[in-house]
Protein backbone atom coordinates (compact mmCIF):
# COMPACT_ATOMS: atom_id res chain seq x y z
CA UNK A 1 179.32 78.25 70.74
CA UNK A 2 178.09 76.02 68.12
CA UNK A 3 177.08 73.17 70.95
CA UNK A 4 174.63 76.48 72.36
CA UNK A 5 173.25 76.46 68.99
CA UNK A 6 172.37 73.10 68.61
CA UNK A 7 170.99 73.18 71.97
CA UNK A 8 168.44 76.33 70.59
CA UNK A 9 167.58 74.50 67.18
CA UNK A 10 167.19 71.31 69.37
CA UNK A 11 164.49 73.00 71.67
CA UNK A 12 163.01 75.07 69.02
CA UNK A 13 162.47 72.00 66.96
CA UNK A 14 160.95 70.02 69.70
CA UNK A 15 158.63 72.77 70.91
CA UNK A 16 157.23 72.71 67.40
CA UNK A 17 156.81 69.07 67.25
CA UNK A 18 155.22 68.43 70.60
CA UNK A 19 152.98 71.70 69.79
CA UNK A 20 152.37 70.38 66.79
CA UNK A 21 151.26 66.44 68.56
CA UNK A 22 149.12 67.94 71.30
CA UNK A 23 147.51 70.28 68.39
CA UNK A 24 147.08 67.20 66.34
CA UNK A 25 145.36 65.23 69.01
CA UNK A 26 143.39 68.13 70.43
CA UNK A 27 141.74 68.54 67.02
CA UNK A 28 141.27 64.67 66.04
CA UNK A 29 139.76 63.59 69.07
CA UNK A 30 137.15 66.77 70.09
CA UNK A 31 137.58 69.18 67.00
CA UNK A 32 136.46 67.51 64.29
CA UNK A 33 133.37 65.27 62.96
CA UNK A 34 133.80 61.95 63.54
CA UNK A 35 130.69 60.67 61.68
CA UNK A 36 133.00 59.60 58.75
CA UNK A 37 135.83 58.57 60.43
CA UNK A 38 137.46 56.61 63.26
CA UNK A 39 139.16 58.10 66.15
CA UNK A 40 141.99 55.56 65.99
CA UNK A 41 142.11 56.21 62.17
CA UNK A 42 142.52 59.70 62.55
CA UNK A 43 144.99 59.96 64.75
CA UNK A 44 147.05 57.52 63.14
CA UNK A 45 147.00 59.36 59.93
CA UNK A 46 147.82 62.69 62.18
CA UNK A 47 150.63 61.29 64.39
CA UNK A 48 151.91 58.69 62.86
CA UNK A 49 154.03 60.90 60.38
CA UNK A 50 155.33 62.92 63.71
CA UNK A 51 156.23 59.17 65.22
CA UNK A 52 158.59 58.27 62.63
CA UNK A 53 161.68 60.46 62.95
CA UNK A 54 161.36 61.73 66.78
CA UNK A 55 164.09 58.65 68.15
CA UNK A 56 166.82 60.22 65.66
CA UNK A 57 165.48 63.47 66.79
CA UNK A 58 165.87 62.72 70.12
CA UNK A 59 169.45 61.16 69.59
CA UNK A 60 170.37 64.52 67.94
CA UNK A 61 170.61 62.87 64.31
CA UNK A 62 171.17 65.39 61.52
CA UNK A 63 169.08 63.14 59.06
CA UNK A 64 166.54 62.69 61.00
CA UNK A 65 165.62 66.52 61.93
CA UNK A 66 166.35 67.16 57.91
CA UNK A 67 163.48 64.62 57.79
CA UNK A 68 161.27 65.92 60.39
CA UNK A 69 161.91 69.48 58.37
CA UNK A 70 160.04 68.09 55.55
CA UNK A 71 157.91 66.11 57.16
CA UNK A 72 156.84 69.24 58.79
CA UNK A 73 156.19 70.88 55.29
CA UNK A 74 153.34 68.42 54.70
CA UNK A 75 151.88 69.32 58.12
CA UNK A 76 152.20 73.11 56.70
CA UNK A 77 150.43 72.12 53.59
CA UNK A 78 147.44 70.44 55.26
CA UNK A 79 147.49 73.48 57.54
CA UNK A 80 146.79 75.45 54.28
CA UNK A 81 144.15 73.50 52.66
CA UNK A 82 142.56 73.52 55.86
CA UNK A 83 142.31 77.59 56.38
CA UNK A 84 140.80 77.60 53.39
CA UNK A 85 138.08 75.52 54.31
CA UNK A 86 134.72 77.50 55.74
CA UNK A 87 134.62 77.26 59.61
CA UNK A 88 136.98 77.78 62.50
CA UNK A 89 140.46 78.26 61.28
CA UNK A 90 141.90 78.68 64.63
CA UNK A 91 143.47 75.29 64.48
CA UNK A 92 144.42 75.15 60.92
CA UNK A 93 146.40 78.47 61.73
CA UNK A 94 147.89 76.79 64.53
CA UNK A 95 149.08 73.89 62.77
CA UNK A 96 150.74 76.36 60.31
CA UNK A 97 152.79 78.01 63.20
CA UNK A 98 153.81 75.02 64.52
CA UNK A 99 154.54 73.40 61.77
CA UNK A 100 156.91 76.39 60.51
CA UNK A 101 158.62 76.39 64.33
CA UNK A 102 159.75 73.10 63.66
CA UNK A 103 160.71 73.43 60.21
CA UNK A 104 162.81 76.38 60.91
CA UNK A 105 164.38 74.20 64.00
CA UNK A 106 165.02 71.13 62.45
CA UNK A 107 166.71 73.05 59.39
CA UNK A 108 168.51 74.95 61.61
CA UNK A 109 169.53 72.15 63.60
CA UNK A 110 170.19 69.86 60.77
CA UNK A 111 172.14 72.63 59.05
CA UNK A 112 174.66 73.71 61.85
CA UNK A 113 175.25 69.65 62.80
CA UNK A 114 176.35 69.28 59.44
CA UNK A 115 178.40 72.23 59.15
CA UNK A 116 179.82 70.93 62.19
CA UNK A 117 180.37 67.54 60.93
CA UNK A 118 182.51 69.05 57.91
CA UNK A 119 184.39 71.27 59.93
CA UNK A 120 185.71 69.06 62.70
């Protein structure tokens, strides 16, 4: 039972994150004005941050999807700020969605591993 679970938080959490990458590199490379900024700048300050805990993740690490659960939280807060800026929204709402799927899977995860941990 609990093995099914960690299977759903797993795949929930991962759906978010890859959403959340493709979203990420969608927008930096096509979506946005470059005139400022460089490509490979941008998408190193975008993806970088998704980068860091996705081996642990992958491993099925409780610490590192309680990381990637507040790494997400930043993602949601530049998702914010950016629906608030005049323009398309589409993908600032999107990165908000995302970003929420894999908070909610990586807590979820993260929660029930540990739970797990302390029971058996």
């Amino acid at each position: 039972m609990t093995t099914k679970r960690l299977n759903l938080y797993r795949g929930i959490t991962l759906l978010g994150w890859a959403s959340l990458g493709l979203l990420l590199l969608v927008w930096n490379t096509w979506l946005i004005d470059l005139h400022h900024h460089t490509l490979l700048g941008s998408l190193a300050i975008a993806l970088v941050p998704l980068l860091l805990p996705l081996r642990g993740i992958l491993q099925g690490e409780w610490r590192a999807y309680l990381a990637a659960a507040l790494l997400s939280l930043m993602y949601f807060m530049h998702g914010v700020t950016e629906a608030f800026q005049p323009g398309d929204n589409l993908p600032a709402s999107l990165e908000i969605a995302f970003s929420l799927i894999g908070f909610a899977g990586a807590l979820g995860y993260a929660h029930a591993a540990r739970s797990m941990r302390l029971d058996g």
